[in-house]
C-alpha atoms as a PDB file:
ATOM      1  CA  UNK A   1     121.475 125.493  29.688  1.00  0.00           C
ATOM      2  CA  UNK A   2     121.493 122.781  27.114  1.00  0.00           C
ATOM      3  CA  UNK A   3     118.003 122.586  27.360  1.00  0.00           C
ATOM      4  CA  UNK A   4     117.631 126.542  26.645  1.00  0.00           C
ATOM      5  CA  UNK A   5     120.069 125.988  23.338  1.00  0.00           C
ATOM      6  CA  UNK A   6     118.296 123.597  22.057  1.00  0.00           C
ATOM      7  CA  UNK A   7     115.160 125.292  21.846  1.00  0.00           C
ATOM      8  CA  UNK A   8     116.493 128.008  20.464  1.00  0.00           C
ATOM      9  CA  UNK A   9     117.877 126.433  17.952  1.00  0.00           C
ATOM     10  CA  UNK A  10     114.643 124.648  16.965  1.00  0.00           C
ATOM     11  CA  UNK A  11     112.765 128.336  16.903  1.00  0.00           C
ATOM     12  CA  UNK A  12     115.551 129.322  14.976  1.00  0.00           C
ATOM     13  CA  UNK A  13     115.278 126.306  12.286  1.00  0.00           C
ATOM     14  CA  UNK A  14     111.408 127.271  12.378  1.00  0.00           C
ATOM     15  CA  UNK A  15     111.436 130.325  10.698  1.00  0.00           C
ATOM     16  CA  UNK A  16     114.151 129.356   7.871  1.00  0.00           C
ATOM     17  CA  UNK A  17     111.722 126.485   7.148  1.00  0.00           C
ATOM     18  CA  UNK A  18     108.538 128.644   6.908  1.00  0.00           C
ATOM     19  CA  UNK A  19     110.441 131.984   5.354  1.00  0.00           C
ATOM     20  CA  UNK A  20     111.362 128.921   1.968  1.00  0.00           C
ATOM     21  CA  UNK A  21     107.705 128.358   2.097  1.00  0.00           C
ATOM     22  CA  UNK A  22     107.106 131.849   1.003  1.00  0.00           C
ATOM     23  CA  UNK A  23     109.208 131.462  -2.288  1.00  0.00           C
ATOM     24  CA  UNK A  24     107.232 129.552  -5.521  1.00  0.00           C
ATOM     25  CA  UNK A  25     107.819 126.339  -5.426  1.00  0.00           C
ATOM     26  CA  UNK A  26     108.291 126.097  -9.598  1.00  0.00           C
ATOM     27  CA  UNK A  27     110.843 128.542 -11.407  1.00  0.00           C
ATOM     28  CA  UNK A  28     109.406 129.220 -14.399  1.00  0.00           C
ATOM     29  CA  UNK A  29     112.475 131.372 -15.925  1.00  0.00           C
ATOM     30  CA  UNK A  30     110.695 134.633 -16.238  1.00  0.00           C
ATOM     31  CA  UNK A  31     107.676 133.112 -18.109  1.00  0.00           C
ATOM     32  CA  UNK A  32     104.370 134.022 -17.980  1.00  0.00           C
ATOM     33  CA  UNK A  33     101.833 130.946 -18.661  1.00  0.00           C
ATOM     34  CA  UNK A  34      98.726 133.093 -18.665  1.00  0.00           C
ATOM     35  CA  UNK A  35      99.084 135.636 -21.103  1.00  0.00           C
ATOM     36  CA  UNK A  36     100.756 135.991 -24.617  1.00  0.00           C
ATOM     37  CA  UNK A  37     102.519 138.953 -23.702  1.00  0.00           C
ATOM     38  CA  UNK A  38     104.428 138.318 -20.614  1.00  0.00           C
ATOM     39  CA  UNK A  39     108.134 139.219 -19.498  1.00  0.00           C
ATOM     40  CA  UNK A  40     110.399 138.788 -22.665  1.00  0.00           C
ATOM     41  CA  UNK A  41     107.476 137.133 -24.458  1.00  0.00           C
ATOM     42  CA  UNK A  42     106.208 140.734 -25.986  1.00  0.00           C
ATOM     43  CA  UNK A  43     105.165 139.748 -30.444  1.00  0.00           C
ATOM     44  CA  UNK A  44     107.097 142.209 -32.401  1.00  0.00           C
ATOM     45  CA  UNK A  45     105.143 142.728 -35.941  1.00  0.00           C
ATOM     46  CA  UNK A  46     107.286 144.531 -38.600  1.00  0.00           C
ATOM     47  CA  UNK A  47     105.288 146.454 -41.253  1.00  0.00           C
ATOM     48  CA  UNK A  48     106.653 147.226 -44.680  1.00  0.00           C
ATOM     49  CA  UNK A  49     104.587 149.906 -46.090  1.00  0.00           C
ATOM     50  CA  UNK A  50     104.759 150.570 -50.018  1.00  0.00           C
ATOM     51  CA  UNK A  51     104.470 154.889 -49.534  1.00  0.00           C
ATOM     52  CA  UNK A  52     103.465 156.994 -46.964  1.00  0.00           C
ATOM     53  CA  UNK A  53     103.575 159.754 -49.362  1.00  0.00           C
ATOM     54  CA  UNK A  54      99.942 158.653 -49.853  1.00  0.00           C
ATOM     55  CA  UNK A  55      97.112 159.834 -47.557  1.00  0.00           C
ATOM     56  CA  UNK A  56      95.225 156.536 -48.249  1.00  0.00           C
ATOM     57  CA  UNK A  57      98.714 154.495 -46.645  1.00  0.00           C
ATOM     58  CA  UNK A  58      99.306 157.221 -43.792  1.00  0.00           C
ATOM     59  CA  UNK A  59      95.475 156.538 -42.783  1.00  0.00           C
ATOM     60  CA  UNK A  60      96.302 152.717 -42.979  1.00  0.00           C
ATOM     61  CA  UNK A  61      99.643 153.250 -40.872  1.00  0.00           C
ATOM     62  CA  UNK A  62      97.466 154.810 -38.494  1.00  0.00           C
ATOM     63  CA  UNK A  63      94.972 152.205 -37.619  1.00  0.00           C
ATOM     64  CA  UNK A  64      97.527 149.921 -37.447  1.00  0.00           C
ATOM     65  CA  UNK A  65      99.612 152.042 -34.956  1.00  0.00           C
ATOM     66  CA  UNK A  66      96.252 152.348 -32.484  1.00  0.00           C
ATOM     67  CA  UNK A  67      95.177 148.914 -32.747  1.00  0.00           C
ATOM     68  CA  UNK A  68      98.682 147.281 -31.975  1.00  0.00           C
ATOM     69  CA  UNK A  69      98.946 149.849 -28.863  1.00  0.00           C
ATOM     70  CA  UNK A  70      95.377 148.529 -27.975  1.00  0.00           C
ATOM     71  CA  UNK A  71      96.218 145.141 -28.384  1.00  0.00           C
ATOM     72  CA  UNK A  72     100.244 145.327 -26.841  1.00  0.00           C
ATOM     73  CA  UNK A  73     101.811 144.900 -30.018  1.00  0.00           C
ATOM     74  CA  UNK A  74     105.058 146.383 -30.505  1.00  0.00           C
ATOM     75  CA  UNK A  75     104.879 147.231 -34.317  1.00  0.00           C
ATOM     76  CA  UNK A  76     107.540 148.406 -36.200  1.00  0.00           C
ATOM     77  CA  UNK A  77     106.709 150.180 -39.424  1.00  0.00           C
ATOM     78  CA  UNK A  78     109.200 150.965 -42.206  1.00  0.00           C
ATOM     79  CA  UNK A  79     108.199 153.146 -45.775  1.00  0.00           C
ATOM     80  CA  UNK A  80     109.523 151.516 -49.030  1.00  0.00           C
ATOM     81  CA  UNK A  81     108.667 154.883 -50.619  1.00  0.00           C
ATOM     82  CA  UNK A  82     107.741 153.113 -53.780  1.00  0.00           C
ATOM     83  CA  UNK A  83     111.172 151.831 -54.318  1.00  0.00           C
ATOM     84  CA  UNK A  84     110.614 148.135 -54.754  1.00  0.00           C
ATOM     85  CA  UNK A  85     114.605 147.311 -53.880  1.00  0.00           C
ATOM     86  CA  UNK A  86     114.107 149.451 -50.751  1.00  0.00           C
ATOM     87  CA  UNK A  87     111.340 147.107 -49.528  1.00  0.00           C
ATOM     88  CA  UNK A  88     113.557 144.450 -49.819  1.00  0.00           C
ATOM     89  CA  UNK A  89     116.037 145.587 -47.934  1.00  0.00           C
ATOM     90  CA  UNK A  90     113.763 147.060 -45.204  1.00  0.00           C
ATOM     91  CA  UNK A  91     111.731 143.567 -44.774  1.00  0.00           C
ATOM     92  CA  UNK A  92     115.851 141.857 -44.725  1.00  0.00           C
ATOM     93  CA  UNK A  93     115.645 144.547 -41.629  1.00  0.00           C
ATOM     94  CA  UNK A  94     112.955 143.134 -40.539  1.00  0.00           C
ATOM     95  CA  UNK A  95     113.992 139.755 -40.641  1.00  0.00           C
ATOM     96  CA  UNK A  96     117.200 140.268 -38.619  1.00  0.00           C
ATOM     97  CA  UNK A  97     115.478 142.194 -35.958  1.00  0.00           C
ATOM     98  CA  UNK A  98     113.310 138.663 -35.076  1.00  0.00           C
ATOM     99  CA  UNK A  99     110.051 140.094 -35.560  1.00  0.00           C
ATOM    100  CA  UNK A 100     107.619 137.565 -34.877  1.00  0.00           C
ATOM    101  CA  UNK A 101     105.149 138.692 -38.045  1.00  0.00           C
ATOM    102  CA  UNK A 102     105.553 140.607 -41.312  1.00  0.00           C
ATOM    103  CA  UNK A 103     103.079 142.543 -42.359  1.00  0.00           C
ATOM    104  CA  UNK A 104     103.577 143.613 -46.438  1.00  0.00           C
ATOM    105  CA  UNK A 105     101.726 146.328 -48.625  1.00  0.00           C
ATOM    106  CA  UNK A 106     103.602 145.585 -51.548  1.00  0.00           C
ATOM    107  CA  UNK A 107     105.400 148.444 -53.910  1.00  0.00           C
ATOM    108  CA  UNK A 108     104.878 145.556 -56.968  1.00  0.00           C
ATOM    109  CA  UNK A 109     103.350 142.403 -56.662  1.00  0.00           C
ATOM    110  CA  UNK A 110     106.533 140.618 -58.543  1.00  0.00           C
ATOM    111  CA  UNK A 111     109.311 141.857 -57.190  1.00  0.00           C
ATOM    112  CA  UNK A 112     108.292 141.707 -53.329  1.00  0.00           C
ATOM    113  CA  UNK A 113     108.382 138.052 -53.960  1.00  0.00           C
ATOM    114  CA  UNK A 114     112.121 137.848 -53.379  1.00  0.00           C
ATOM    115  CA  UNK A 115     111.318 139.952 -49.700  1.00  0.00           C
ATOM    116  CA  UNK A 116     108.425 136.962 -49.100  1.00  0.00           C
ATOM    117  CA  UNK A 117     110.963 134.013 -49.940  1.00  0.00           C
ATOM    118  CA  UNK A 118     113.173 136.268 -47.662  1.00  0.00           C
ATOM    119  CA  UNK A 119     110.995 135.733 -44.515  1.00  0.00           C
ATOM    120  CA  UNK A 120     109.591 132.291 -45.697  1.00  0.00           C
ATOM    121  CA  UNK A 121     113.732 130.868 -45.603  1.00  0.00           C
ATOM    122  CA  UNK A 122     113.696 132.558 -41.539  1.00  0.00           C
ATOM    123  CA  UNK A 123     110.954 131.178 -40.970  1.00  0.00           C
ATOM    124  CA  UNK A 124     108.815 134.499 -40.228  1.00  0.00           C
ATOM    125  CA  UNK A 125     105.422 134.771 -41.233  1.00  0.00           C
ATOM    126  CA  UNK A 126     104.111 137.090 -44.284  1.00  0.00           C
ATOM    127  CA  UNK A 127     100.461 138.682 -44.274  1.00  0.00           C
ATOM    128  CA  UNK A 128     100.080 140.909 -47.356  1.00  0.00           C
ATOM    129  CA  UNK A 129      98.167 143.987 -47.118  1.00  0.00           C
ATOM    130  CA  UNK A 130      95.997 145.944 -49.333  1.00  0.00           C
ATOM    131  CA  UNK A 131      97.954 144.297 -52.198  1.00  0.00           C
ATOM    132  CA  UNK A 132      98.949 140.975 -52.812  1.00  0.00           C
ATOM    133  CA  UNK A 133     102.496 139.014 -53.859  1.00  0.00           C
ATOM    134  CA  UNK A 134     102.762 136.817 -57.261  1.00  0.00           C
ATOM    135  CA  UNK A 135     104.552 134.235 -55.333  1.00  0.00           C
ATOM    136  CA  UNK A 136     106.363 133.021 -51.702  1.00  0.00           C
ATOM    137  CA  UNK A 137     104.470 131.511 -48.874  1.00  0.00           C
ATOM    138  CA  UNK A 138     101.564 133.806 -47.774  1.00  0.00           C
ATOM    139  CA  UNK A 139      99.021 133.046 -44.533  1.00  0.00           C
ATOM    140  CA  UNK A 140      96.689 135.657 -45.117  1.00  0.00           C
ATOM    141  CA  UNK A 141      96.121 138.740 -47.630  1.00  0.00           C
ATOM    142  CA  UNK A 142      94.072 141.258 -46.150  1.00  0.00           C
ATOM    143  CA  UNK A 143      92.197 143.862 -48.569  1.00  0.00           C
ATOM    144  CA  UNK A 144      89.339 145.445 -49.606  1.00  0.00           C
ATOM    145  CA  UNK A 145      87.421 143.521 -53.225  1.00  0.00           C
ATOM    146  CA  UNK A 146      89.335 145.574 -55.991  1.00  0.00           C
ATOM    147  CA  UNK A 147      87.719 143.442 -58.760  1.00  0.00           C
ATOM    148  CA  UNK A 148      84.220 144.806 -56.909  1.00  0.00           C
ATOM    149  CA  UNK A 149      84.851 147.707 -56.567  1.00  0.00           C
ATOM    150  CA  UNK A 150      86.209 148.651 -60.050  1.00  0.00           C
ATOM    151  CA  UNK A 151      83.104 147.199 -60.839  1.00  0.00           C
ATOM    152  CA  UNK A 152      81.217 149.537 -58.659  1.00  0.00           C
ATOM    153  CA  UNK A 153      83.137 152.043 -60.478  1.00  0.00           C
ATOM    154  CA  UNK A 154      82.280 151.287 -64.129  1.00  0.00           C
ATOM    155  CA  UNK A 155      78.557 151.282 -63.004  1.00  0.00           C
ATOM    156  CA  UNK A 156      78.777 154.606 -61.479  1.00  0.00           C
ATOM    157  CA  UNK A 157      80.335 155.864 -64.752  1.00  0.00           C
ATOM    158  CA  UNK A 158      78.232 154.158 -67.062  1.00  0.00           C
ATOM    159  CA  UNK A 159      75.143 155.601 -65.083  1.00  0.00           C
ATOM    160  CA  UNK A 160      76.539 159.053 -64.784  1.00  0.00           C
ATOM    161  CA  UNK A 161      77.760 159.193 -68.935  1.00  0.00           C
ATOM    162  CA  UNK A 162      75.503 156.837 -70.498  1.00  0.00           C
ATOM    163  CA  UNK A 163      76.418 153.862 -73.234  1.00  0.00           C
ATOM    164  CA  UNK A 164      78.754 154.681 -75.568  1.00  0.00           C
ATOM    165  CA  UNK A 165      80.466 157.536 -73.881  1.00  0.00           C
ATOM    166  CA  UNK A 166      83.983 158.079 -74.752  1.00  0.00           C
ATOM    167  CA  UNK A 167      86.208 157.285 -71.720  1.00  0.00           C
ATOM    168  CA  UNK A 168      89.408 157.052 -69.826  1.00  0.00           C
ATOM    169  CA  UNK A 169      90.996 155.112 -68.042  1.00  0.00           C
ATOM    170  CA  UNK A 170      93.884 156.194 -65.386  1.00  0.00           C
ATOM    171  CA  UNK A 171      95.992 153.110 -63.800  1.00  0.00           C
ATOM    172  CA  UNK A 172      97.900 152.551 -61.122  1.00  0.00           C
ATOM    173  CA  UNK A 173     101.541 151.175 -60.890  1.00  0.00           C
ATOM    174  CA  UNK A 174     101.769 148.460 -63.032  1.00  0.00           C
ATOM    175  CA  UNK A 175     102.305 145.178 -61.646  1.00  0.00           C
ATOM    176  CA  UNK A 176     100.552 145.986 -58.526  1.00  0.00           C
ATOM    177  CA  UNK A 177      97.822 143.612 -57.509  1.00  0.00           C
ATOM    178  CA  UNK A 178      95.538 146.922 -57.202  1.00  0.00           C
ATOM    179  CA  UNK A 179      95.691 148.040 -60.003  1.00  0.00           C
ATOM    180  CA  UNK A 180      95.243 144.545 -62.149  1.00  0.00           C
ATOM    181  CA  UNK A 181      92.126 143.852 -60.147  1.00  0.00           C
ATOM    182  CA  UNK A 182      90.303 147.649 -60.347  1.00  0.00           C
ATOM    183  CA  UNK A 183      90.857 147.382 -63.962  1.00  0.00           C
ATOM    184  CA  UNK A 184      89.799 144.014 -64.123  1.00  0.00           C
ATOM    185  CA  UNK A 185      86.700 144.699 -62.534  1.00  0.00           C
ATOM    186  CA  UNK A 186      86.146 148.760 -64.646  1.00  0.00           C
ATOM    187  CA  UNK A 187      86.902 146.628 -67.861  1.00  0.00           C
ATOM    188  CA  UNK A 188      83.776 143.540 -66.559  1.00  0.00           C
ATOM    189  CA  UNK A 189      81.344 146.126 -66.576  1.00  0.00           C
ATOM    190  CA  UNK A 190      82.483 149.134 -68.843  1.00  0.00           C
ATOM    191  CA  UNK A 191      84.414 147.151 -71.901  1.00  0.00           C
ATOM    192  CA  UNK A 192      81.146 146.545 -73.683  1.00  0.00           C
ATOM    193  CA  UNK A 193      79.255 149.474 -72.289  1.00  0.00           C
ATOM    194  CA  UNK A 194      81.644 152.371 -72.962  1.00  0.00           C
ATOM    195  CA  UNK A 195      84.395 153.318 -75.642  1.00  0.00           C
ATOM    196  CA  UNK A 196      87.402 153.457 -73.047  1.00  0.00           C
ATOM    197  CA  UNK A 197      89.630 155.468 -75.745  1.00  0.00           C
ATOM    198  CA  UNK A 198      92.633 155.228 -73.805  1.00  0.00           C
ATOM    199  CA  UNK A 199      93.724 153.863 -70.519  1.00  0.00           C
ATOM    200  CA  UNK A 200      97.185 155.194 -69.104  1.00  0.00           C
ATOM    201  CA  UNK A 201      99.288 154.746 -66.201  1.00  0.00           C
ATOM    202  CA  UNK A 202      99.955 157.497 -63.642  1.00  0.00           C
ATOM    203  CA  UNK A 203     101.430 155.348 -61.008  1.00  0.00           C
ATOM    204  CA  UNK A 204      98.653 156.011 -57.983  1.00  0.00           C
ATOM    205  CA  UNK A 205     100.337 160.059 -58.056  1.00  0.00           C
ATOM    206  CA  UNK A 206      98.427 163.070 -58.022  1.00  0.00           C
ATOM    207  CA  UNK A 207     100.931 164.631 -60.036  1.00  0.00           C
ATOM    208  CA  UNK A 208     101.551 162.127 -62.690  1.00  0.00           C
ATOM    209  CA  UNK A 209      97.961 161.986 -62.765  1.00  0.00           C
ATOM    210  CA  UNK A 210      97.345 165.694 -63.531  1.00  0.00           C
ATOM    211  CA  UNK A 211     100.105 165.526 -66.600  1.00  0.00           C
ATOM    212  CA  UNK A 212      98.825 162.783 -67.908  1.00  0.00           C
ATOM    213  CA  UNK A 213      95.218 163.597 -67.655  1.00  0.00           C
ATOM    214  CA  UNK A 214      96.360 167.150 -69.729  1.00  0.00           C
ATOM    215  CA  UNK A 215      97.691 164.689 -72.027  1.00  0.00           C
ATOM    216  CA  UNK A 216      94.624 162.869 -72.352  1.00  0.00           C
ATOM    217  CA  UNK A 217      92.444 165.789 -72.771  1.00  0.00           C
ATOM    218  CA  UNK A 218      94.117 167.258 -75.775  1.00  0.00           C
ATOM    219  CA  UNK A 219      93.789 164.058 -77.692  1.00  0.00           C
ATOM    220  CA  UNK A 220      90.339 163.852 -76.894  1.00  0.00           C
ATOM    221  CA  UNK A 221      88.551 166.486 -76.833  1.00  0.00           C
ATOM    222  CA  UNK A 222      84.817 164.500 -76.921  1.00  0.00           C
ATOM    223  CA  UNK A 223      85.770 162.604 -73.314  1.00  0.00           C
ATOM    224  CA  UNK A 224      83.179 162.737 -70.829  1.00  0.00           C
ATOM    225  CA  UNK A 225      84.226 160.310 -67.852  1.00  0.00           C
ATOM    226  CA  UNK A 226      87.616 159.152 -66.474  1.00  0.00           C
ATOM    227  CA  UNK A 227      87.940 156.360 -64.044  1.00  0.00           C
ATOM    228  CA  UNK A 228      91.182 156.744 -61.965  1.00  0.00           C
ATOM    229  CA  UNK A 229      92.510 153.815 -59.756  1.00  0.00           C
ATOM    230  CA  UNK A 230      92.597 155.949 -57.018  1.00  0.00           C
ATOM    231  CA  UNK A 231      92.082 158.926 -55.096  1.00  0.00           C
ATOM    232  CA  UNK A 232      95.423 161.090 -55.801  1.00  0.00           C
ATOM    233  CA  UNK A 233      95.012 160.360 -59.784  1.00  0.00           C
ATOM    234  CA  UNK A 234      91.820 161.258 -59.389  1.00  0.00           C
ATOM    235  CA  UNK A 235      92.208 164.642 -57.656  1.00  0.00           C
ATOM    236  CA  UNK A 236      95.015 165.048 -60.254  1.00  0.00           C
ATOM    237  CA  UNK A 237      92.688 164.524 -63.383  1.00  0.00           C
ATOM    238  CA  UNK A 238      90.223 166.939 -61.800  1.00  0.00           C
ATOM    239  CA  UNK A 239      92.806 169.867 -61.517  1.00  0.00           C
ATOM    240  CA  UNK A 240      93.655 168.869 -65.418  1.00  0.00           C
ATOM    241  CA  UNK A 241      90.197 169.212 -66.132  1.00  0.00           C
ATOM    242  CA  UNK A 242      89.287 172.105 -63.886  1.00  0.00           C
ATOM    243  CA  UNK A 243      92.152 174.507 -65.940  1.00  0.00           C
ATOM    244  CA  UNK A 244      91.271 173.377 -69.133  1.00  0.00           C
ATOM    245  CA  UNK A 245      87.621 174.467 -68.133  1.00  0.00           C
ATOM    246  CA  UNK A 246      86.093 170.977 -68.598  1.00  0.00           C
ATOM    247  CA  UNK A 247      84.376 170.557 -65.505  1.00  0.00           C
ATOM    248  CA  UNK A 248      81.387 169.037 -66.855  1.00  0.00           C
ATOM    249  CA  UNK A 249      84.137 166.121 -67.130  1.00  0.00           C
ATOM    250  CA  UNK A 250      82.605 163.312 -64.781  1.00  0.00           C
ATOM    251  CA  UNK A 251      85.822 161.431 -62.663  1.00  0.00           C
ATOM    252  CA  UNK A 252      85.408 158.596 -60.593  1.00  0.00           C
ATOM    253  CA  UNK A 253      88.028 157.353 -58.259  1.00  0.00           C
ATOM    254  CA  UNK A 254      88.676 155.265 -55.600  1.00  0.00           C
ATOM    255  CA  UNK A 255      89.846 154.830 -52.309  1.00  0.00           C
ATOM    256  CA  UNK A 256      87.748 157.591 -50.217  1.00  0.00           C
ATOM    257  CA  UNK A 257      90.403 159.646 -49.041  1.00  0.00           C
ATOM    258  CA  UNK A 258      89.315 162.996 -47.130  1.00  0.00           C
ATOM    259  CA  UNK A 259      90.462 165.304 -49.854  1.00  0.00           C
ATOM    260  CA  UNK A 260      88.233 163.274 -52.834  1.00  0.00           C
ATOM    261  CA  UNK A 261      85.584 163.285 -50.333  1.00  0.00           C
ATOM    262  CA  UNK A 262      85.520 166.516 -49.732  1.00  0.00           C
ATOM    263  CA  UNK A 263      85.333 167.310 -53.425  1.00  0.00           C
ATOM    264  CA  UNK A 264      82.771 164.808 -54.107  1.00  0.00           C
ATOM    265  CA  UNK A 265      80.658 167.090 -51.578  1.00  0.00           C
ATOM    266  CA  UNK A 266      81.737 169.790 -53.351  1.00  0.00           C
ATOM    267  CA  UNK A 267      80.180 168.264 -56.491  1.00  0.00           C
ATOM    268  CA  UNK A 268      83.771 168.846 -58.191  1.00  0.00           C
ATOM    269  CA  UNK A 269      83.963 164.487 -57.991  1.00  0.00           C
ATOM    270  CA  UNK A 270      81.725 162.369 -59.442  1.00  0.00           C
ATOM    271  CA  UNK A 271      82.479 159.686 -56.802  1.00  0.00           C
ATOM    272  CA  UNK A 272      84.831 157.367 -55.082  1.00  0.00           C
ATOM    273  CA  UNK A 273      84.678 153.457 -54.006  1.00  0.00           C
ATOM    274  CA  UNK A 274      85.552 153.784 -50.085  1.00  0.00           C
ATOM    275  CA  UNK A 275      88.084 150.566 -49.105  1.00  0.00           C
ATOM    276  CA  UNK A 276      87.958 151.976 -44.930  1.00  0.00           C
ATOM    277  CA  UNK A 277      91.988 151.783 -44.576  1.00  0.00           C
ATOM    278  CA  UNK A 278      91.808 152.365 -41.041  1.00  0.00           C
ATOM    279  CA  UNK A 279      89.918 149.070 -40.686  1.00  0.00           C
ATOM    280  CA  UNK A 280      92.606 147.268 -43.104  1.00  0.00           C
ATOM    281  CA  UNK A 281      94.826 148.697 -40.635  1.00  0.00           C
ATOM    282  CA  UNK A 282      93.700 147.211 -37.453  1.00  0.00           C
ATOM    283  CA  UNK A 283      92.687 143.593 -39.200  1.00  0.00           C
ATOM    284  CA  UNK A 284      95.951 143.234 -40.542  1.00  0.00           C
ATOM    285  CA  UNK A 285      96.945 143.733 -36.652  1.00  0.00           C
ATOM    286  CA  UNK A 286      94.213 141.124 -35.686  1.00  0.00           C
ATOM    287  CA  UNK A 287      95.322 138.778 -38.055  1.00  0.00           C
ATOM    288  CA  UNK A 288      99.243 139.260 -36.978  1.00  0.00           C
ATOM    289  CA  UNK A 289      98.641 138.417 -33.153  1.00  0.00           C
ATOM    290  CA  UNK A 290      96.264 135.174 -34.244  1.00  0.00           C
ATOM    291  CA  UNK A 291      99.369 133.771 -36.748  1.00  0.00           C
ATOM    292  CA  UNK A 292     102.038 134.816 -33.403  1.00  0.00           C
ATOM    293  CA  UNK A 293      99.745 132.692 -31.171  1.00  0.00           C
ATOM    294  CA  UNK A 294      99.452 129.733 -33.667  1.00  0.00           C
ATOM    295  CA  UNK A 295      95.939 130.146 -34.617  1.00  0.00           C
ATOM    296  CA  UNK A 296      94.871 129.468 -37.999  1.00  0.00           C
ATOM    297  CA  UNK A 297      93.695 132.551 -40.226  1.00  0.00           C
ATOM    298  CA  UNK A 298      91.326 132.943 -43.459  1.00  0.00           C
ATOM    299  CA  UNK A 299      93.727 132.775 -46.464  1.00  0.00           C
ATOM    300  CA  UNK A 300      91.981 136.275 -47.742  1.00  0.00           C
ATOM    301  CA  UNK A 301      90.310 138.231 -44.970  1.00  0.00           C
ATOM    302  CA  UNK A 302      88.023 141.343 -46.589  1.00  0.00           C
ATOM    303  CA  UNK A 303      87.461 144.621 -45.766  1.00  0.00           C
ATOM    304  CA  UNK A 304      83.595 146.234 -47.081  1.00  0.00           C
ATOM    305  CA  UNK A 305      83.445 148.764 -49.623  1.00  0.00           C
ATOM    306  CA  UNK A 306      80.802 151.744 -50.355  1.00  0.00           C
ATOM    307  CA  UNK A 307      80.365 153.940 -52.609  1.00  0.00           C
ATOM    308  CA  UNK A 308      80.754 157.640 -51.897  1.00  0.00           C
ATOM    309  CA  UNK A 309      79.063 159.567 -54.567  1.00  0.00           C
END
């Protein structure tokens, strides 16, 4: 009988021994070492966006949005709506939430410094998109060549008016990087080519653009070219233009939206520089997962332009 116990009992101590086998041997507290994404380990990017009241941003939102579902981002997106102490306090947001990566498109290149210095002091990183910051600790800015394409610009204009023309020029928000640069590069190539007989800001808005451009036109009533910063001035301008009956009046702008596109098939818009802000989108994305996983980045990664004429 003792004999029959004991064997049991060894049968018995058997399968304890092989059912601990089963278990992994190492506990690794919920981490996963083969992937970047694993368990808790998901990279949160937040993404302060200057307007979306703005077809050029709501396209940029947009590649963003697909490309960090494509690559398992989870992305958080909040709109400054071109209130520079609003951006602050949304990238503050930010901050507290523990994203792992901030994405900017700045309202004003000066004062988002203070929402930079913000995330620099938690120790977040900053990528600046489309436009850049005047100061704080920046890996990467991520944008199309604004000085270029101004440039690209001022020689469609100059071709399309010829030397000498009397011009105008219609800027963006002042203090934007955007807006310095696409001057900078209209003024290279057009300064000594063109009389530019006024240059005036409508703050990147269709609306402001279209009073301003009425402005314009009364002043001068020998203008043949405007070139707009971007798109919505530009489609603003050409409604000016279109009820004062000037539309011989030749208007570049910029960006490549699908409303100036569609008039520059029309023939209503002289042209546009395209920047492709779905691609600025999904870079920016590219760029946030390789700073999360500790991989060095290009200081200024850019985005092609073409002409759409």
């Amino acid at each position: 009988m003792k004999n029959v116990l004991a064997v049991v009992m060894m049968l018995v101590l058997g399968m304890v021994a092989m059912a601990c086998s089963t278990e992994s041997p190492v506990n690794d507290g919920g981490n996963n070492a083969g992937g970047n994404d694993g368990g808790d380990g998901e990279i949160t990017v937040g993404f302060s966006i200057s307007t979306l009241n703005n077809p050029f941003f709501v396209t940029l939102q947009e590649g963003a949005e697909a490309h960090a579902e494509e690559l398992g981002i989870e992305l958080l997106m909040v709109d400054a709506q071109d209130d520079d102490a609003k951006q602050i306090n949304d990238v503050e947001d930010l901050i507290t939430q523990g994203v792992d990566v901030i994405l900017i498109n700045p309202t004003d290149s000066t004062s988002v410094v203070a929402a930079v210095e913000a995330a620099n002091s938690a120790g977040i990183p900053v990528i600046t998109v489309d436009r850049g910051a005047d100061g704080g600790d920046v890996v990467a800015h991520i944008a199309s060549d604004n000085v270029a394409g101004g440039e690209m610009a001022g020689e469609l204009l100059i071709e399309l008016v010829g030397d000498g023309a009397d011009v105008a020029e219609l800027e963006g928000i002042s203090g934007s990087s955007a807006a310095r640069e696409r001057g900078e590069g209209f003024n290279n190539v057009a300064a000594d080519a063109l009389n530019i007989v006024t240059a005036q800001t409508a703050n990147f808005n269709r609306a402001e653009g279209l009073t301003v451009m009425e402005n314009i036109l009364q002043g001068n009533p020998d203008l043949t070219g405007v070139f707009a910063h971007n798109d919505e001035m530009a489609l603003g301008a050409l409604e000016a233009a279109e009820s004062a009956g000037r539309e011989d009046l030749i208007i570049v702008g910029f960006d490549a939206t699908d409303d100036a596109v569609a008039a520059v098939e029309d023939g209503r818009l002289a042209g546009t520089v395209a920047q492709q802000p779905l691609l600025i989108g999904q870079y920016a994305l590219d760029a946030a997962l390789q700073v999360a996983n500790g991989e060095e980045v290009e200081d200024f990664i850019p985005v092609d332009l073409e002409l759409v004429r």
